[in-house]
C-alpha atoms as a PDB file:
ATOM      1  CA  UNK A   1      26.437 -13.505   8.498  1.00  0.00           C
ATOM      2  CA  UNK A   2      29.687 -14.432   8.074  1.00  0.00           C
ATOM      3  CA  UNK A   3      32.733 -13.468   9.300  1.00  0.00           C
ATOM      4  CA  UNK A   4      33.903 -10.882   6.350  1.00  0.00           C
ATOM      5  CA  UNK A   5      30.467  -9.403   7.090  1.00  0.00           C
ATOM      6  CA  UNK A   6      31.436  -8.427  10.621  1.00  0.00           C
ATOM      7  CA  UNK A   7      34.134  -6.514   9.444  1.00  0.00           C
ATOM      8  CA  UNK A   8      32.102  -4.747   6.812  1.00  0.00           C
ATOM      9  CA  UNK A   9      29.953  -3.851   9.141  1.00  0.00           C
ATOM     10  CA  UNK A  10      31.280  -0.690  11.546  1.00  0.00           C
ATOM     11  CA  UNK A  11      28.943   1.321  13.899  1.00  0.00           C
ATOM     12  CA  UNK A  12      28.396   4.057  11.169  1.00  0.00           C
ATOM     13  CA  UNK A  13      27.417   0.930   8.781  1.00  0.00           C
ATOM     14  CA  UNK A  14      25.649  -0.698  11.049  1.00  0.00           C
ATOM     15  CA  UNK A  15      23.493   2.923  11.697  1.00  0.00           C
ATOM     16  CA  UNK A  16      23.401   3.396   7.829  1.00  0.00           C
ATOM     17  CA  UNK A  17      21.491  -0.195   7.802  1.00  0.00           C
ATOM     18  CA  UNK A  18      19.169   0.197  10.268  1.00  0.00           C
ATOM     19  CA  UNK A  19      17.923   3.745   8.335  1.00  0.00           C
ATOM     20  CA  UNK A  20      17.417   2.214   5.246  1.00  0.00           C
ATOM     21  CA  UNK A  21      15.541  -0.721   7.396  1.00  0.00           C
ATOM     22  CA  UNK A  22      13.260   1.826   9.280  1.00  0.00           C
ATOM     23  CA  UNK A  23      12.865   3.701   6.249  1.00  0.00           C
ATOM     24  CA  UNK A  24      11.196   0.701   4.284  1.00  0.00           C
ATOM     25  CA  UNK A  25      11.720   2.036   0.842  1.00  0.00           C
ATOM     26  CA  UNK A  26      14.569   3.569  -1.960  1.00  0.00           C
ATOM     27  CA  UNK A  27      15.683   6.598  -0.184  1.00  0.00           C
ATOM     28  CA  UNK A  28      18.313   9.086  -1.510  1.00  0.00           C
ATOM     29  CA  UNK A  29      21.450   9.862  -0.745  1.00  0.00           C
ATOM     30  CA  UNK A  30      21.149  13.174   0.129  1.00  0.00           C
ATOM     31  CA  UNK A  31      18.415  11.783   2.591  1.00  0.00           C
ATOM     32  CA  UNK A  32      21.091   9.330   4.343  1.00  0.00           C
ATOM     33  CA  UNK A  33      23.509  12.310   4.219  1.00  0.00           C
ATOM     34  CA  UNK A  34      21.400  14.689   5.908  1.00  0.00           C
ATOM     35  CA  UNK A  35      20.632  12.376   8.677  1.00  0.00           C
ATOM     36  CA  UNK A  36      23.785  11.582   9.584  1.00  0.00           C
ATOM     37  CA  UNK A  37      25.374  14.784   9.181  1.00  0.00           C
ATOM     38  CA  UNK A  38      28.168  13.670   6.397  1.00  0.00           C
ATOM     39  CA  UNK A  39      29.115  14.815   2.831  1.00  0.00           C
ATOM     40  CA  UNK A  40      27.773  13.289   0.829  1.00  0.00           C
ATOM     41  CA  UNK A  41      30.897  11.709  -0.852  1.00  0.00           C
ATOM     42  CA  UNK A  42      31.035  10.219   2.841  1.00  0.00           C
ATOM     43  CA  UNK A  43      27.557   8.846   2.390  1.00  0.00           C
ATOM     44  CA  UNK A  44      28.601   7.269  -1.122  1.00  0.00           C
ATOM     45  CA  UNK A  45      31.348   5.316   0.164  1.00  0.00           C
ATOM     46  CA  UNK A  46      30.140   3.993   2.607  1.00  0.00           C
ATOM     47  CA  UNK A  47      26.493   3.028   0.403  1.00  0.00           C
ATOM     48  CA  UNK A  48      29.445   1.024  -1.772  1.00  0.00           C
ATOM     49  CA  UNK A  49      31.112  -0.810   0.857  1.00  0.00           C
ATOM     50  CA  UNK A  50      26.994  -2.055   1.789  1.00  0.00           C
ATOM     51  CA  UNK A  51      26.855  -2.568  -2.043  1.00  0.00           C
ATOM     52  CA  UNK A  52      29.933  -4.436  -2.650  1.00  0.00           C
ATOM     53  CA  UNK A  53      29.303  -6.828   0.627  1.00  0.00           C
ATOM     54  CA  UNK A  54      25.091  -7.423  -1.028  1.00  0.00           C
ATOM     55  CA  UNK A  55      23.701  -5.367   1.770  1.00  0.00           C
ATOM     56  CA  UNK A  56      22.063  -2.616  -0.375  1.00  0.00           C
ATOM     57  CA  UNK A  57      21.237  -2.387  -3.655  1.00  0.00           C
ATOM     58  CA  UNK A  58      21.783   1.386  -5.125  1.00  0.00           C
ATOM     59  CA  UNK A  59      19.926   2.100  -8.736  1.00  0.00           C
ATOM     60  CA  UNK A  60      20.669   5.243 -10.108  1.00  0.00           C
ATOM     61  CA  UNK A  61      17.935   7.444 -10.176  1.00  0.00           C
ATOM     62  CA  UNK A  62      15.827   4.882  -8.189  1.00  0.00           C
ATOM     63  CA  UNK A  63      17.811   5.669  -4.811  1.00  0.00           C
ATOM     64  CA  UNK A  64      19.339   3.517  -2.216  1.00  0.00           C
ATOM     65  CA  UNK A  65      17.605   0.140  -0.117  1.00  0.00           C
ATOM     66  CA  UNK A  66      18.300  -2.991   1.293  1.00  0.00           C
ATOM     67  CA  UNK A  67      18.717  -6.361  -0.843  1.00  0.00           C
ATOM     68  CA  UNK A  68      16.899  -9.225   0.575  1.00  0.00           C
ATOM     69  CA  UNK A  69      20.187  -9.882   3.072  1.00  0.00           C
ATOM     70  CA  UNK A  70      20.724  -6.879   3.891  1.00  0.00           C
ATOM     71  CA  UNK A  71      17.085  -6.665   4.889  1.00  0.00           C
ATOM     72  CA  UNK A  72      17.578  -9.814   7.393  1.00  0.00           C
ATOM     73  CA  UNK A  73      20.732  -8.520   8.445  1.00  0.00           C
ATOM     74  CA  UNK A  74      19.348  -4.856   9.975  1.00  0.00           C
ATOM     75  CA  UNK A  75      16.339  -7.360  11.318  1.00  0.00           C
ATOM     76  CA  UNK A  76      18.489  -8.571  13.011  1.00  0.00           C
ATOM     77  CA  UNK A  77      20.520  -5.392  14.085  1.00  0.00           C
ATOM     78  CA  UNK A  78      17.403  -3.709  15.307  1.00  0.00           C
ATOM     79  CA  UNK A  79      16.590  -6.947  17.239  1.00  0.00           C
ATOM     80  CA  UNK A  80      19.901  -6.811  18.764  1.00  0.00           C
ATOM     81  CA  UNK A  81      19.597  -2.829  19.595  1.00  0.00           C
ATOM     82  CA  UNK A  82      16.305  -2.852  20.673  1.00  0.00           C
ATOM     83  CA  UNK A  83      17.098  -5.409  23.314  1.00  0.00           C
ATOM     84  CA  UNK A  84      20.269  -4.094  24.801  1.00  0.00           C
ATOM     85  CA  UNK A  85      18.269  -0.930  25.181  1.00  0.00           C
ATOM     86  CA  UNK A  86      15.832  -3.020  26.989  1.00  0.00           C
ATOM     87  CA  UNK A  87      18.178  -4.758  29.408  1.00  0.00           C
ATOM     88  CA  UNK A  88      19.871  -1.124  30.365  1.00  0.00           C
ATOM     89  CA  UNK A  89      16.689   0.223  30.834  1.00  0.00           C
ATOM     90  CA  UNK A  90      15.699  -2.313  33.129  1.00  0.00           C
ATOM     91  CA  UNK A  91      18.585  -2.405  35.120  1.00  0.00           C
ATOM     92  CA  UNK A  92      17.556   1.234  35.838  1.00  0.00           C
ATOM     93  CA  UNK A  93      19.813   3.220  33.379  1.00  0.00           C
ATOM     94  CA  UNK A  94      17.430   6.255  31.667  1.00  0.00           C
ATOM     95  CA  UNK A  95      15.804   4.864  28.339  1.00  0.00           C
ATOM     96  CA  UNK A  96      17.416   7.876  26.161  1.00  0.00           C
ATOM     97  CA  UNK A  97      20.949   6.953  27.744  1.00  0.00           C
ATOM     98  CA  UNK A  98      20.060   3.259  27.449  1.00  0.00           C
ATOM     99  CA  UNK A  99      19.162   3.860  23.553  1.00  0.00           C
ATOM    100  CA  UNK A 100      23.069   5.336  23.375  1.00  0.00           C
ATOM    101  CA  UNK A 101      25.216   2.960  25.036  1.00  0.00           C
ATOM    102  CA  UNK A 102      23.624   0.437  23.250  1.00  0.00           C
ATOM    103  CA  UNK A 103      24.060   1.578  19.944  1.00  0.00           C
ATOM    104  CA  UNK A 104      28.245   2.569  21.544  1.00  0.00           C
ATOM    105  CA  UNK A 105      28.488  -1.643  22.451  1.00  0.00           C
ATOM    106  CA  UNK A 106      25.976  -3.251  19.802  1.00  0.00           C
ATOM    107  CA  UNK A 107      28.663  -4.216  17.372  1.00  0.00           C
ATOM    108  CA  UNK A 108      30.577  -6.151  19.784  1.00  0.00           C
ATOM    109  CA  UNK A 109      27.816  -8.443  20.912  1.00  0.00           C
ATOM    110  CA  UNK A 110      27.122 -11.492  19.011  1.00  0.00           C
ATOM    111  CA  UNK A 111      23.508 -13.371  18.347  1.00  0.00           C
ATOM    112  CA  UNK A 112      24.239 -16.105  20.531  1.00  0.00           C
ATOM    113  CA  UNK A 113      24.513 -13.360  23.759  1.00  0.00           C
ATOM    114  CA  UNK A 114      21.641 -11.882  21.835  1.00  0.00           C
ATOM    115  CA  UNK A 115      19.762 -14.725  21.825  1.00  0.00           C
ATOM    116  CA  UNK A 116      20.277 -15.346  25.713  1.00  0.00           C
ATOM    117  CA  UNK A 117      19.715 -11.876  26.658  1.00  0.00           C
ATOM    118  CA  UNK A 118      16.511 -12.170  24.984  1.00  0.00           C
ATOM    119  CA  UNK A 119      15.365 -15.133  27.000  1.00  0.00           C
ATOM    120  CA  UNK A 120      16.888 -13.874  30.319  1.00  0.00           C
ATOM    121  CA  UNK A 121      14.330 -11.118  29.395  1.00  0.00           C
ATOM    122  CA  UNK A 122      11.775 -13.638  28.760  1.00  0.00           C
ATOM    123  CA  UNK A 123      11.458 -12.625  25.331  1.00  0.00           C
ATOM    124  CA  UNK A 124      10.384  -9.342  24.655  1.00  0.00           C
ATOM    125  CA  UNK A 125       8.354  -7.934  22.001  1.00  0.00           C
ATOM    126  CA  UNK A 126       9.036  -4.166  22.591  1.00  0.00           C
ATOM    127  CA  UNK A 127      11.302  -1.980  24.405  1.00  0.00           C
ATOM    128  CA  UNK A 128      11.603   2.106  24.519  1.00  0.00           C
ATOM    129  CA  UNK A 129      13.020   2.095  20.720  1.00  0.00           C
ATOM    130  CA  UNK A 130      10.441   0.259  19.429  1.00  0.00           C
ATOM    131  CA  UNK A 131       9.418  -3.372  18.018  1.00  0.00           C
ATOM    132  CA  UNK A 132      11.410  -6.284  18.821  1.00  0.00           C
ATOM    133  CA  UNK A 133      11.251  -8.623  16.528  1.00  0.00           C
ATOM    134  CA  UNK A 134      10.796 -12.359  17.666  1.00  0.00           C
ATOM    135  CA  UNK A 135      14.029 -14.838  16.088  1.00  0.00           C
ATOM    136  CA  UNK A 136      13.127 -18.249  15.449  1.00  0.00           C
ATOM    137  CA  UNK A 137      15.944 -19.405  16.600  1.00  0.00           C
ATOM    138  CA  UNK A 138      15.456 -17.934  19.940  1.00  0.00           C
ATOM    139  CA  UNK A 139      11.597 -17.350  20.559  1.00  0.00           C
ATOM    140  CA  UNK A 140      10.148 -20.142  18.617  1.00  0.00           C
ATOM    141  CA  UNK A 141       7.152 -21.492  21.255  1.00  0.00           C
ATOM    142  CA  UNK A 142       9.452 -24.615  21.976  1.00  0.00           C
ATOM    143  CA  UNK A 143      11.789 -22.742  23.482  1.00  0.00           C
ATOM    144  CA  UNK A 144       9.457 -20.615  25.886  1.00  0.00           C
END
């Protein structure tokens, strides 16, 4: 990503990313609305600001999903969530409360601290949120 992405890209985006990741298909945007408790003039404005930086494509009438880079981009934020969640967890902090101060810190954190908390963790493949996701750039078998 570059670095006008990480602007783009606030804690409500990053959230709104991650849905449409989980999700897997078009969804509407009454759907997005409704689970994050906004109006839905809320919802659309922030869907544009994904749309204008080629995060998620929005057909009318079709609904609202990830392009291909915004697909690799909530791979990566899930990745990133997931294992901060982990690393709380297993320094003894309750999974639940683990799961919400990681999603409070997640934008701050790059994918080179990623990367190393994921081997300091001896790379992972699931934590109390779900799937982690291996990164070839950090679990490829050369590196284990």
């Amino acid at each position: 990503m570059s670095s006008g992405d990480v602007r783009v890209l606030t804690p409500r985006r990053i959230e709104y990313l991650k849905f449409l990741f989980e999700r897997g298909g078009p969804v509407t945007n009454a759907e997005i609305s409704a689970r994050f408790g906004v109006d839905p003039s809320t919802c659309t404005k922030t869907i544009r600001v994904l749309v204008d930086a080629g995060l998620v494509e929005h057909a009318p009438y079709r609904g609202i999903g990830l392009s291909e880079r915004g697909r690799q981009c909530a791979r990566f934020l899930l990745r990133r969530h997931r294992l901060l969640s982990l690393a709380f967890a297993r320094l003894g902090v309750d999974p639940a409360i683990a799961c919400e101060q990681a999603a409070r810190c997640e934008a701050h954190i790059p994918r080179d601290v990623v990367n190393t908390i994921c081997a300091a963790l001896g790379h992972p493949s699931s934590s109390t949120c779900g799937v982690i996701a291996r990164d070839r750039g950090c679990c490829s078998s050369d590196r284990e």
